[in-house]
Protein backbone atom coordinates (compact mmCIF):
# COMPACT_ATOMS: atom_id res chain seq x y z
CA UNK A 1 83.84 -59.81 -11.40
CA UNK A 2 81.84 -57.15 -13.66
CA UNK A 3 82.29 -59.13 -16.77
CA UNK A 4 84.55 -60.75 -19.80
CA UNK A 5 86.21 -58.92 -22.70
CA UNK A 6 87.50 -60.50 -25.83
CA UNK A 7 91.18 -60.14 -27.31
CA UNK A 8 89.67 -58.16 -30.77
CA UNK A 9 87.93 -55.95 -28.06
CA UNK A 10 91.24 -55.22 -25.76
CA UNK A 11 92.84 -54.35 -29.26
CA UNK A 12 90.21 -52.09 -30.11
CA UNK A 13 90.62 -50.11 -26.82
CA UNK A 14 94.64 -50.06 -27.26
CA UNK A 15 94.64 -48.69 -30.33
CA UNK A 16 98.05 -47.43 -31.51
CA UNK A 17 99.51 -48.69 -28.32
CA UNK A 18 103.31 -48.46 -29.76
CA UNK A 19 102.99 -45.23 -31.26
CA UNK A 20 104.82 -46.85 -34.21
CA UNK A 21 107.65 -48.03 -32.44
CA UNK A 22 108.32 -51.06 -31.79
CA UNK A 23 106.22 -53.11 -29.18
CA UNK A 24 107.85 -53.20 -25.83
CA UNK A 25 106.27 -55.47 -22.63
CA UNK A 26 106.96 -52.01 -20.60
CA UNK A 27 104.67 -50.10 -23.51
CA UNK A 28 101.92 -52.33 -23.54
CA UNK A 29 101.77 -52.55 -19.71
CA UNK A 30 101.43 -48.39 -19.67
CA UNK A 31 98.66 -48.84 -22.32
CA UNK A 32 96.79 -51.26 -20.35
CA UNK A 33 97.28 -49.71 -16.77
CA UNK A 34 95.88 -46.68 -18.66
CA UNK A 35 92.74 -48.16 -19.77
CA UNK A 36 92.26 -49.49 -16.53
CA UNK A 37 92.79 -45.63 -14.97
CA UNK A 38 90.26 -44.36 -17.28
CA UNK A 39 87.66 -46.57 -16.64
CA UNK A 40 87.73 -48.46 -19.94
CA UNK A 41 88.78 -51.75 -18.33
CA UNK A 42 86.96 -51.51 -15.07
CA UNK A 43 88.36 -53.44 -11.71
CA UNK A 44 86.87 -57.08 -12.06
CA UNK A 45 87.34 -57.17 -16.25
CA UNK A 46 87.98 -60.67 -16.97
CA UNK A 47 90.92 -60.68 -19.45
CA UNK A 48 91.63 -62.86 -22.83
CA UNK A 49 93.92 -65.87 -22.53
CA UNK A 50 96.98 -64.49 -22.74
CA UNK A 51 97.70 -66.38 -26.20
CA UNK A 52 94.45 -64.83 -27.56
CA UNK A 53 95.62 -61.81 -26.40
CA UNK A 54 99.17 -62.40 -28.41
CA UNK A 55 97.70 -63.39 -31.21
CA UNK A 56 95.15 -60.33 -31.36
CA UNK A 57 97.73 -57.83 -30.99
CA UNK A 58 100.22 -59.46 -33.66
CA UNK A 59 103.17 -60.13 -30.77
CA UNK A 60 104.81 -62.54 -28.83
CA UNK A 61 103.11 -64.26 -26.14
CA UNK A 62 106.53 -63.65 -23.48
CA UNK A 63 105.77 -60.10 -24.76
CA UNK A 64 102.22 -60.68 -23.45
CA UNK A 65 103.10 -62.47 -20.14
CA UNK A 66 105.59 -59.61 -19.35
CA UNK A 67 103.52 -56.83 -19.25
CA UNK A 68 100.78 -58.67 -17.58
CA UNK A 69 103.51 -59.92 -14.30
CA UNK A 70 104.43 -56.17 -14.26
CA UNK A 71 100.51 -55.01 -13.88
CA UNK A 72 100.11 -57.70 -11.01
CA UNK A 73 102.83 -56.47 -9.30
CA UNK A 74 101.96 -52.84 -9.49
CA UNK A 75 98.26 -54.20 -8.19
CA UNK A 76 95.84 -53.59 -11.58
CA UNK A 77 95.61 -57.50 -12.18
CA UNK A 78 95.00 -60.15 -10.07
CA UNK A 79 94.83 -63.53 -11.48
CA UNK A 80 94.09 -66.80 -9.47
CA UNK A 81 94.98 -70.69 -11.13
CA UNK A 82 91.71 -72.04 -13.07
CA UNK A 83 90.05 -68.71 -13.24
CA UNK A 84 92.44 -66.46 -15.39
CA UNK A 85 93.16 -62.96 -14.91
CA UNK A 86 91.30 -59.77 -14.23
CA UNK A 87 92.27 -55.71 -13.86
CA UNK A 88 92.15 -54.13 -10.47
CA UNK A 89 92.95 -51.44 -8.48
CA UNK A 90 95.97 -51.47 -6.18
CA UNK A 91 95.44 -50.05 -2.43
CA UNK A 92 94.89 -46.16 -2.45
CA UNK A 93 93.29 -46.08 -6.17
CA UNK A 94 89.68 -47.68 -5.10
CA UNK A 95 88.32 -45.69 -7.59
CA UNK A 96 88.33 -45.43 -11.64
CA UNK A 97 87.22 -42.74 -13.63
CA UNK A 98 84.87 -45.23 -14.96
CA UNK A 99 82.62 -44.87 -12.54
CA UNK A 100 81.56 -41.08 -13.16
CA UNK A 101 85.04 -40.00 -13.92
CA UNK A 102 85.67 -39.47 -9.99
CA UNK A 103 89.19 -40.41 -8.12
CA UNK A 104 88.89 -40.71 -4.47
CA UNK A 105 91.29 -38.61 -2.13
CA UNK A 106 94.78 -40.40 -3.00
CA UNK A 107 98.56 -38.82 -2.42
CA UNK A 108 99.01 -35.58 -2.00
CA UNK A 109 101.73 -35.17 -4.63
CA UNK A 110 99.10 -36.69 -7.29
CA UNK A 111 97.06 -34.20 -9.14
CA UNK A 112 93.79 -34.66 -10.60
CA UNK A 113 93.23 -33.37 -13.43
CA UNK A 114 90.55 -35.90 -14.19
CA UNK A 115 87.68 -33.82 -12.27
CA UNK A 116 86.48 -30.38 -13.25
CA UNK A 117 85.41 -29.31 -10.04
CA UNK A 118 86.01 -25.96 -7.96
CA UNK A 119 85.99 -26.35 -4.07
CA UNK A 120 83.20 -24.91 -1.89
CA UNK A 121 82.62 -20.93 -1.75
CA UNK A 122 83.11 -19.75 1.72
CA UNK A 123 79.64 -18.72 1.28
CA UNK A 124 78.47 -22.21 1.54
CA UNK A 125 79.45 -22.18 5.66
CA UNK A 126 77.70 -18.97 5.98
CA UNK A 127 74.56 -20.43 3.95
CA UNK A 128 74.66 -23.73 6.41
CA UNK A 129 74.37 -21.70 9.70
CA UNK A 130 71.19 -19.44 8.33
CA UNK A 131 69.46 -22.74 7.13
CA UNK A 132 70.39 -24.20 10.42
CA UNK A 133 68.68 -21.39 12.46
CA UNK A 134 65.51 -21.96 10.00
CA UNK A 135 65.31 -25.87 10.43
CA UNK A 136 63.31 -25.74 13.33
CA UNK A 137 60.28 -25.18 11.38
CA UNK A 138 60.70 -27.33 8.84
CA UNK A 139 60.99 -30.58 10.87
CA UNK A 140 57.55 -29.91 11.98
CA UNK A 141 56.58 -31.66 8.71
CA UNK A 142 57.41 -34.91 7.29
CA UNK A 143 60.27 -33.27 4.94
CA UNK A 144 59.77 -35.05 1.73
CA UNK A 145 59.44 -32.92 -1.28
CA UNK A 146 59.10 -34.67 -4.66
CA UNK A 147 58.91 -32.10 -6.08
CA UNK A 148 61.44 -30.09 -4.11
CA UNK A 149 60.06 -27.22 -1.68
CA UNK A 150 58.70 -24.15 -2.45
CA UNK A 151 60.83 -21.84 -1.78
CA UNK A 152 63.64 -23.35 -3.50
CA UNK A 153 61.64 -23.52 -6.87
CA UNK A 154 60.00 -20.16 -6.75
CA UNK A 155 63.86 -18.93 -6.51
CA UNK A 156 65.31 -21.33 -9.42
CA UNK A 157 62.01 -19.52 -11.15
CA UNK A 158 63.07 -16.10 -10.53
CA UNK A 159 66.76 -16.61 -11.90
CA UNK A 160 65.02 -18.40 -15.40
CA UNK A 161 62.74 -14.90 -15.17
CA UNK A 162 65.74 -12.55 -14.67
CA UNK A 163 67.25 -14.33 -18.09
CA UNK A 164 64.24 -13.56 -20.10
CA UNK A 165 62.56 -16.72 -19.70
CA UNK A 166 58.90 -16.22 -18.01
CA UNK A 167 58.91 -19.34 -15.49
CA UNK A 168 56.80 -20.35 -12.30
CA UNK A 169 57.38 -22.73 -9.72
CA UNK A 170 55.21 -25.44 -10.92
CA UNK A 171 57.31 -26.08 -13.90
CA UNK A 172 60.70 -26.49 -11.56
CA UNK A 173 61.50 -29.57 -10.04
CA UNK A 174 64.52 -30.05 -7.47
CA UNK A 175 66.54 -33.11 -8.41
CA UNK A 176 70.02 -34.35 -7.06
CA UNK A 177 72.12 -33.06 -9.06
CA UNK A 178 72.09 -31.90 -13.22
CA UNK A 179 72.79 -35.94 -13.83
CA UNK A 180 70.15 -37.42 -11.91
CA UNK A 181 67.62 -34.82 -13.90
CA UNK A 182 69.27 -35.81 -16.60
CA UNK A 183 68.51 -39.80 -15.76
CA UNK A 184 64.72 -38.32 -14.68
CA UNK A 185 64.23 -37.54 -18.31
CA UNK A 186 66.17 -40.06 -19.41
CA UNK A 187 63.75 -42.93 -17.72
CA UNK A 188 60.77 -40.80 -18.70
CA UNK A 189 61.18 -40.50 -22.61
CA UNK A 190 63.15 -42.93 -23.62
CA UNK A 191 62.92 -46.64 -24.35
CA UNK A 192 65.74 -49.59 -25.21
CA UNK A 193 66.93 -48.93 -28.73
CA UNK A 194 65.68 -46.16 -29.48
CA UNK A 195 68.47 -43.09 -30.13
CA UNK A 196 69.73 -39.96 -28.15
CA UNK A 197 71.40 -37.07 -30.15
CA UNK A 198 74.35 -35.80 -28.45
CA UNK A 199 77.26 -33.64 -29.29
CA UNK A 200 80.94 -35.23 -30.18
CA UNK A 201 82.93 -34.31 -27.73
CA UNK A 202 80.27 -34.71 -24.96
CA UNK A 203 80.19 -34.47 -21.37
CA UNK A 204 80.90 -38.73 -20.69
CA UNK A 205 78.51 -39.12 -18.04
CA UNK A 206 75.30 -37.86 -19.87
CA UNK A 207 76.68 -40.94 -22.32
CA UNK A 208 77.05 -43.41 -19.45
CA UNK A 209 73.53 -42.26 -18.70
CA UNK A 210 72.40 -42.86 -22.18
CA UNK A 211 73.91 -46.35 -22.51
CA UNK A 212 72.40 -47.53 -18.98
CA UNK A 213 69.01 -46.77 -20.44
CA UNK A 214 70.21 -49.02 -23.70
CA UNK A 215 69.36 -46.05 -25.80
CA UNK A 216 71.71 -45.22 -28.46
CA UNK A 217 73.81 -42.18 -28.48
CA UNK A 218 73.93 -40.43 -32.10
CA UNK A 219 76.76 -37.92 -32.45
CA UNK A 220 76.97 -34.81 -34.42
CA UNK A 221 80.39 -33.86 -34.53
CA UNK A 222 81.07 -30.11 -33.52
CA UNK A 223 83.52 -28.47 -36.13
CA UNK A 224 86.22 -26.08 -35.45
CA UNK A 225 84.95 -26.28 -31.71
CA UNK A 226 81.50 -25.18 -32.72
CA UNK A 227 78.09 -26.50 -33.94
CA UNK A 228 77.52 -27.22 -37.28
CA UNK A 229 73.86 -26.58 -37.57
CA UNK A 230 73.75 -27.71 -40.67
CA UNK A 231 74.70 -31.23 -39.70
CA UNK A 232 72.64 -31.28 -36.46
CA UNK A 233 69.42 -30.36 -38.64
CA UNK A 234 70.00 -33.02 -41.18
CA UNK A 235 70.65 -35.42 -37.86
CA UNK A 236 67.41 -34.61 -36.46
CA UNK A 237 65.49 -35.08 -40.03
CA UNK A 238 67.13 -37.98 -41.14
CA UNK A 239 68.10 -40.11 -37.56
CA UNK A 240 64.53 -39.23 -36.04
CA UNK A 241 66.45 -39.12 -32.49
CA UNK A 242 63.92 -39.70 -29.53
CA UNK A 243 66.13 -37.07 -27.85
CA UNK A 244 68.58 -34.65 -27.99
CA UNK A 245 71.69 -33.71 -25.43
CA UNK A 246 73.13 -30.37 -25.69
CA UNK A 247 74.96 -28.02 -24.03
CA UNK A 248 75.11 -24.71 -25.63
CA UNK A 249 76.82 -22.53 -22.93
CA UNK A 250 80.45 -23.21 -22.33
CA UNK A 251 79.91 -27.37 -23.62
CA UNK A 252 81.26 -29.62 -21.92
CA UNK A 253 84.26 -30.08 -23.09
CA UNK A 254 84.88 -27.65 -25.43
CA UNK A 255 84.16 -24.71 -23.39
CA UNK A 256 81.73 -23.44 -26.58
CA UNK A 257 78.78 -20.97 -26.14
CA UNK A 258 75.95 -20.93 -28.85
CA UNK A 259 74.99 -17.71 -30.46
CA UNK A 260 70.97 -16.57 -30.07
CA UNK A 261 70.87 -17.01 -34.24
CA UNK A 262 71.91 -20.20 -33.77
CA UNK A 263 69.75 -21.11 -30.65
CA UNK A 264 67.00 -20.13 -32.56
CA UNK A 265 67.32 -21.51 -35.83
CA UNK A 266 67.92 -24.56 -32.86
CA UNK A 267 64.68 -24.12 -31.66
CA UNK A 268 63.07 -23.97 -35.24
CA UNK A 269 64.60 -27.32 -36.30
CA UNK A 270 63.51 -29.13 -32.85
CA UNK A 271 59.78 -27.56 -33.10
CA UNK A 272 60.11 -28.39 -36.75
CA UNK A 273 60.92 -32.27 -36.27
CA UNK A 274 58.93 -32.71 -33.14
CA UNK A 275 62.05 -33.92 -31.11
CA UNK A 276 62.83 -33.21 -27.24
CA UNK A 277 66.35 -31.42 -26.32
CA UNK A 278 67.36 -31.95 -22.72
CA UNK A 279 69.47 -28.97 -22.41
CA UNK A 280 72.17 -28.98 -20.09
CA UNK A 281 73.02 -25.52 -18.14
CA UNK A 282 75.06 -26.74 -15.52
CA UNK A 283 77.59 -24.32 -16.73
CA UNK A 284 75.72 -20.92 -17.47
CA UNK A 285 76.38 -19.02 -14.42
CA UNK A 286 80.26 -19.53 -14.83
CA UNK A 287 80.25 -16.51 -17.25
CA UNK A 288 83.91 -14.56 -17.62
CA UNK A 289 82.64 -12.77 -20.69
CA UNK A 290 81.68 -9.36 -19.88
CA UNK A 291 79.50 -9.40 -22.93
CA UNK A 292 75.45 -9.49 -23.19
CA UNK A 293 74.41 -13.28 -22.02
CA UNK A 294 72.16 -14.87 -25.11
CA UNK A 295 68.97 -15.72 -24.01
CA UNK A 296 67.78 -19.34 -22.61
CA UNK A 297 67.65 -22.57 -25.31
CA UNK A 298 64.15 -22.50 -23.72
CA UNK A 299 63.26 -19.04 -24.79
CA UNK A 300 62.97 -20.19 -28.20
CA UNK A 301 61.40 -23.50 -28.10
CA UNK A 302 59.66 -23.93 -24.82
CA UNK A 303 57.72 -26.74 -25.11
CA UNK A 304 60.24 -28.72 -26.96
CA UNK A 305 63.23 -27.86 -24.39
CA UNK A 306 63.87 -29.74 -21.11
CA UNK A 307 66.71 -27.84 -19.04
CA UNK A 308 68.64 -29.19 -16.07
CA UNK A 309 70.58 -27.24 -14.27
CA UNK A 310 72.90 -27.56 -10.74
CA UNK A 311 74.36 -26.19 -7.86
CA UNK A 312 77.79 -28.06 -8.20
CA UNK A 313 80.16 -26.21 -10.36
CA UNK A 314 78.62 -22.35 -8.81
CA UNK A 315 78.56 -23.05 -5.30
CA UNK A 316 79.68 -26.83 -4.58
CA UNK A 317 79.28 -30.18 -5.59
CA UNK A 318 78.70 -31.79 -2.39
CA UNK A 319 75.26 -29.95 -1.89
CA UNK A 320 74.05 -32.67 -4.56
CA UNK A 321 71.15 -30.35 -5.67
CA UNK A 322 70.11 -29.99 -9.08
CA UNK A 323 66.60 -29.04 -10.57
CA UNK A 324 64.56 -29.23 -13.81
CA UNK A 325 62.72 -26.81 -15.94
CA UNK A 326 60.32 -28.01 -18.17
CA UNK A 327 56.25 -27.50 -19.30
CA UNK A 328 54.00 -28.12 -16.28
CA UNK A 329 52.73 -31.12 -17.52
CA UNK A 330 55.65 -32.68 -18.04
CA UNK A 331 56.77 -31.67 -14.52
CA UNK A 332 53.69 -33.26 -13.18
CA UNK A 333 54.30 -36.47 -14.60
CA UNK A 334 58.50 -36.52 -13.91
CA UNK A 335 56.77 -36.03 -10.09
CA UNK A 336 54.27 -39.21 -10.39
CA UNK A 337 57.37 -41.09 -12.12
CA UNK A 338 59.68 -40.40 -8.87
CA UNK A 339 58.60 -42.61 -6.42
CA UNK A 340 60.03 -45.66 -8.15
CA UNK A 341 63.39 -43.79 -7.85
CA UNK A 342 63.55 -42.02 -5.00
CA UNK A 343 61.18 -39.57 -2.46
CA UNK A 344 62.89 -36.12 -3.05
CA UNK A 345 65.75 -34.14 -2.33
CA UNK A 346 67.36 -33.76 1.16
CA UNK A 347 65.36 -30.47 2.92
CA UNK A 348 67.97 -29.04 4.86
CA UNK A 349 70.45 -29.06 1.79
CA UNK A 350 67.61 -27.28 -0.34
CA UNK A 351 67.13 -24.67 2.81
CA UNK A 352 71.30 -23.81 2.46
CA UNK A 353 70.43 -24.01 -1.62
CA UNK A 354 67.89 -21.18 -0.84
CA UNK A 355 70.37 -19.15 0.94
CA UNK A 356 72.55 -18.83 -1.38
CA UNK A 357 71.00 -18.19 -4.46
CA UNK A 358 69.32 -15.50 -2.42
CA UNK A 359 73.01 -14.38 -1.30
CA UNK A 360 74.65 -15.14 -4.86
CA UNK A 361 75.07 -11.39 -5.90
CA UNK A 362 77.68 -11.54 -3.17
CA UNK A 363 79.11 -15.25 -4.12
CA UNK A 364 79.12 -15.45 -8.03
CA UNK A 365 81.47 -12.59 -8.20
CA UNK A 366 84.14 -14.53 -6.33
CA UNK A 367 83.57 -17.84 -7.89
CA UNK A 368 84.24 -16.17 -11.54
CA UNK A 369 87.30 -14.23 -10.61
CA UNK A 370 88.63 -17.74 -9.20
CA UNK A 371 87.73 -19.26 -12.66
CA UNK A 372 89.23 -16.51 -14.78
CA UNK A 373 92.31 -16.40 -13.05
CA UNK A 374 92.91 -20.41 -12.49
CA UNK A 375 91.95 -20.01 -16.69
CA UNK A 376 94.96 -17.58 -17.64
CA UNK A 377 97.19 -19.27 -15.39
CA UNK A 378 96.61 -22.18 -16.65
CA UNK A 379 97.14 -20.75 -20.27
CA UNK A 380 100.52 -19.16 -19.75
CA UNK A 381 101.77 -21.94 -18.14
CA UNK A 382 100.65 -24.09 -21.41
CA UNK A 383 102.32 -21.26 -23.64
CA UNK A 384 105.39 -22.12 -21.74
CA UNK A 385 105.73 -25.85 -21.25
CA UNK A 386 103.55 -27.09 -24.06
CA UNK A 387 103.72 -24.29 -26.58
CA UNK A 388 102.97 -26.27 -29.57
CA UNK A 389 99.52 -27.24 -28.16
CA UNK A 390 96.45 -25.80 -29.68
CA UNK A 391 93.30 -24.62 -27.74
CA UNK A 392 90.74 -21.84 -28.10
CA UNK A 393 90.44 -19.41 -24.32
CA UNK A 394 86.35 -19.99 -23.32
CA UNK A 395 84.30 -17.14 -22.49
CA UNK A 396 83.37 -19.38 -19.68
CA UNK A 397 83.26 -22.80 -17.86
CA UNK A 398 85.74 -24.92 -16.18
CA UNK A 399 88.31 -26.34 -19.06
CA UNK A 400 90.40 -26.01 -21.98
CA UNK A 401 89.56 -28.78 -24.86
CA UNK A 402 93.72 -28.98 -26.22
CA UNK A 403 94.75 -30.09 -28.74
CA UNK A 404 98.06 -31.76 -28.81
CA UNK A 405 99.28 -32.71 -31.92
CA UNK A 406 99.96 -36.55 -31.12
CA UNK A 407 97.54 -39.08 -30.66
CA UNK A 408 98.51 -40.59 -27.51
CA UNK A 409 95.39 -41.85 -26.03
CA UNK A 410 95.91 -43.90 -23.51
CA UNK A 411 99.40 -43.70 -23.32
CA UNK A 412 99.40 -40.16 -22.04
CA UNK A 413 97.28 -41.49 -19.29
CA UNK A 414 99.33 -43.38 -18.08
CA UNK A 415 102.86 -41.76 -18.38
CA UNK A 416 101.23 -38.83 -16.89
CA UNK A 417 100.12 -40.90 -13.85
CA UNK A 418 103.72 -41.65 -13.50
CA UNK A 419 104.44 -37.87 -13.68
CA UNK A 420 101.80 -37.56 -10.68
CA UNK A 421 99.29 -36.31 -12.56
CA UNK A 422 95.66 -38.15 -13.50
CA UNK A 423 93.81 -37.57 -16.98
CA UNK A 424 90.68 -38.28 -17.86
CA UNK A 425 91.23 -40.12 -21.34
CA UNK A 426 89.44 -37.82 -24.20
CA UNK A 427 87.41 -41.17 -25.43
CA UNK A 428 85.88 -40.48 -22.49
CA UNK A 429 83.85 -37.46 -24.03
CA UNK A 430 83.60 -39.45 -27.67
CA UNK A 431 80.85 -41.85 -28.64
CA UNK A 432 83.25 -43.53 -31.19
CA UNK A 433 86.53 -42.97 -28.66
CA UNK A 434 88.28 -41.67 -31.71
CA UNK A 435 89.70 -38.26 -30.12
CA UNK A 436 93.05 -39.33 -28.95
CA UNK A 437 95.20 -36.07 -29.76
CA UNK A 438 92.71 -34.29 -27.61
CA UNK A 439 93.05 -33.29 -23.63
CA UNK A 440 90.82 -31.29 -21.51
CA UNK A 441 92.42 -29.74 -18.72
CA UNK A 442 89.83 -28.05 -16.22
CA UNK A 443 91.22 -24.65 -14.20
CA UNK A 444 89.51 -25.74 -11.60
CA UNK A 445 92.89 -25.99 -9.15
CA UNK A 446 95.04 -23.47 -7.28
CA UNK A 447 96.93 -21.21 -9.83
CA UNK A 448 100.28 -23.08 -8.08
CA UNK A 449 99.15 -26.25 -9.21
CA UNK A 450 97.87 -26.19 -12.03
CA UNK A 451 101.74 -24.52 -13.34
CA UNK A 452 103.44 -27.79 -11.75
CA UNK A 453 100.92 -30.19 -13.13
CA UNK A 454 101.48 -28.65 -16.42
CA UNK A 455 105.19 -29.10 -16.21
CA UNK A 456 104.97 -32.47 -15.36
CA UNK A 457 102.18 -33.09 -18.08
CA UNK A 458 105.08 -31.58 -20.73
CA UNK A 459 107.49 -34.24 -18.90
CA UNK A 460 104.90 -37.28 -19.77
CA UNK A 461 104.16 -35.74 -23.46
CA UNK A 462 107.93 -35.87 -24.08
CA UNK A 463 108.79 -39.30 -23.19
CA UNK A 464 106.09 -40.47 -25.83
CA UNK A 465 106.90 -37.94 -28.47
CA UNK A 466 110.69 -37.15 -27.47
CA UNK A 467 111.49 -35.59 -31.29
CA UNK A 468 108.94 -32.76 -30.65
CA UNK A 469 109.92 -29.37 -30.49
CA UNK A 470 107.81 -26.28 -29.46
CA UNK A 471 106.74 -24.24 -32.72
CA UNK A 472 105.09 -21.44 -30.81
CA UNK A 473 101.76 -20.95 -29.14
CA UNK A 474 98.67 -21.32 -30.99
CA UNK A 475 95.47 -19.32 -29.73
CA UNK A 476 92.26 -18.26 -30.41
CA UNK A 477 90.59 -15.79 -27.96
């Protein structure tokens, strides 16, 4: 079992598990299956007595023992006579979106709208049989690359050159994936206690990254879905972060892009307070502006700015290939560092890498009209079934940050997962976990789905907030 959590603490997750009604065994049993969905109460959490657990949330203890007997027999606790009782996963859900925020394949009629992640370009089967036909060659050697092969970095060079950023290969390194870069750095600059700047909302796995470091995450909340330089400056003067976490095109969640003023005056206030940004681009190539791109974070603070970058969300996320860009020196010593993690990325998946970016004028095309039509889809089925939800449309990314007027939290986890349809919870994407009236819903599925998931998400909504009426749609383009 992973490890024991006290009563005050399982209140502190619930929250305001009634909604102000009054508390129900069947109410509290959706709040707690929806913690355990969400990763908040992973499989193997040993649970409070069940009096401590009464007592904690002000209620009866039959009140208590009910909702628990329902979660055993619905498989998310298991308890055993001397030992107590602990959350689990019933058969087909042997996954949580605690670990990562990934579901494994489950029933068909359940849709997941936990992941923001578009399927493989065709491309990527063409790209496979060229590096095939080339891998002759390349087992001649002994195929490990710490720093990732040449080829693949002199390309990931020439796409940083194209954007106005003058880059060689030496200053690229080829990771697995933007979140293992992101752990690279991580392990390289940071030590226990010391603290991480990030946005609030964030993307939650660059926080589980921070916290498995035992760094502390500092959060400058974004305002009106945008930065608030102001506040990140005074952060940065007055918190004396070891690091910073950004992600100023299309953010994670929010879907946000960063101006070039504001990049800049960015790159002033990191040069100005000596302070390392890690900046996240995992999202810059999913463009569906047809505007002038602003220039790299890079471009205006180069040797204060780390980027990371990845192959997932553009071509797909089972290549595993990421890379970092970053001064040569810095690169150099990320290299020496490896070894105690790992000995380089896979060779053949950096050959079908190559491929593609050397194909993508063909690919990238495709992948955006995808994106921008799964994105208006999934907006005019929102102005229909959940018209009283607020949102702005992104210029780009994979999601919409909603708003939706009622803090649910985990409750709307968990009545949507009766509706078929899995959330990721938005305390997921909070350092505090204080966002409950917020949703992000990624257009990352068939235009067909994503209208049915949306109908059944209106469905969940209205069993917890069955007064509310639709007062129009809300938007901001």
């Amino acid at each position: 079992m992973d490890g024991t959590i006290g009563a005050n603490a399982v209140v502190r997750l619930l929250g305001d598990w009634t909604g102000g009604r009054r508390p129900r065994a069947d109410v509290l049993r959706d709040a707690l299956r929806g913690l355990v969905l969400e990763g908040q109460l992973p499989p193997g959490t040993r649970l409070p007595s069940e009096r401590a657990f009464a007592g904690g949330l002000g209620v009866s203890r039959n009140l208590v023992t009910s909702a628990l007997d329902e979660l055993r027999e619905l498989g998310f606790v298991e308890s055993r006579r001397g030992a107590g009782s602990w959350t689990s996963l019933p058969p087909g859900d042997g996954g949580s979106a605690g670990a990562g925020g990934w579901y494994p394949p489950g029933r068909e009629d359940v849709v997941n709208f936990a992941q923001g992640t578009p399927e493989a370009l065709p491309e990527v089967f063409e790209a496979v049989s060229r590096a095939h036909r080339r891998l002759t060659p390349a087992v001649a050697g002994h195929g490990y690359h710490p720093q990732g092969t040449g080829e693949l970095r002199e390309r990931i060079a020439e796409r940083f050159e194209a954007r106005g950023l003058a880059t060689t290969p030496d200053q690229v390194m080829i990771t697995n994936g933007a979140q293992h870069a992101f752990a690279l750095v991580l392990r390289a600059l940071v030590a226990p206690g010391q603290r991480v700047l990030v946005e609030q909302p964030t993307y939650p796995n660059s926080l589980e990254a921070i916290r498995g470091t035992h760094a502390r995450p500092v959060a400058v909340p974004m305002v009106d879905g945008y930065w608030d330089l102001d506040l990140l400056e005074a952060t940065l003067a007055q918190g004396s972060p070891r690091l910073a976490y950004l992600i100023p095109d299309f953010q994670n969640p929010t879907g946000a892009r960063m101006s070039e003023r504001d990049r800049e005056r960015l790159g002033s206030a990191l040069k100005r307070h000596r302070t390392t940004a890690v900046v996240d681009e995992t999202m810059v190539e999913l463009d569906l502006s047809t505007g002038p791109a602003p220039p790299p974070q890079a471009a205006f603070a180069e040797s204060e700015v780390v980027t990371v970058g990845s192959a997932s969300k553009v071509f797909w996320g089972g290549l595993r290939l990421g890379w970092i860009r970053a001064p040569r020196d810095f690169v150099r010593r990320l290299v020496v560092g490896r070894a105690a993690v790992d000995l380089g990325s896979p060779a053949l998946e950096q050959l079908v890498l190559s491929e593609l970016l050397e194909h993508s004028a063909e690919s990238l095309p495709r992948r955006r009209e995808q994106l921008r039509h799964g994105r208006d889809r999934l907006v005019a089925a929102l102005g229909e079934w959940c018209p009283e939800w607020t949102y702005r449309v992104p210029e780009g990314g994979l999601s919409l940050w909603c708003d939706t007027g009622g803090h649910y939290g985990s409750r709307l986890v968990a009545a949507a997962e009766r509706h078929g349809v899995r959330l990721a919870s938005s305390s997921r994407f909070s350092v505090e976990g204080d966002l409950d009236s917020r949703l992000r819903l990624p257009y990352t599925l068939p235009a067909e789905v994503l209208e049915d998931a949306v109908g059944r998400l209106a469905r969940a909504a209205a069993e917890l907030s069955p007064e509310t009426e639709g007062v129009g749609a809300q938007l901001v383009t």
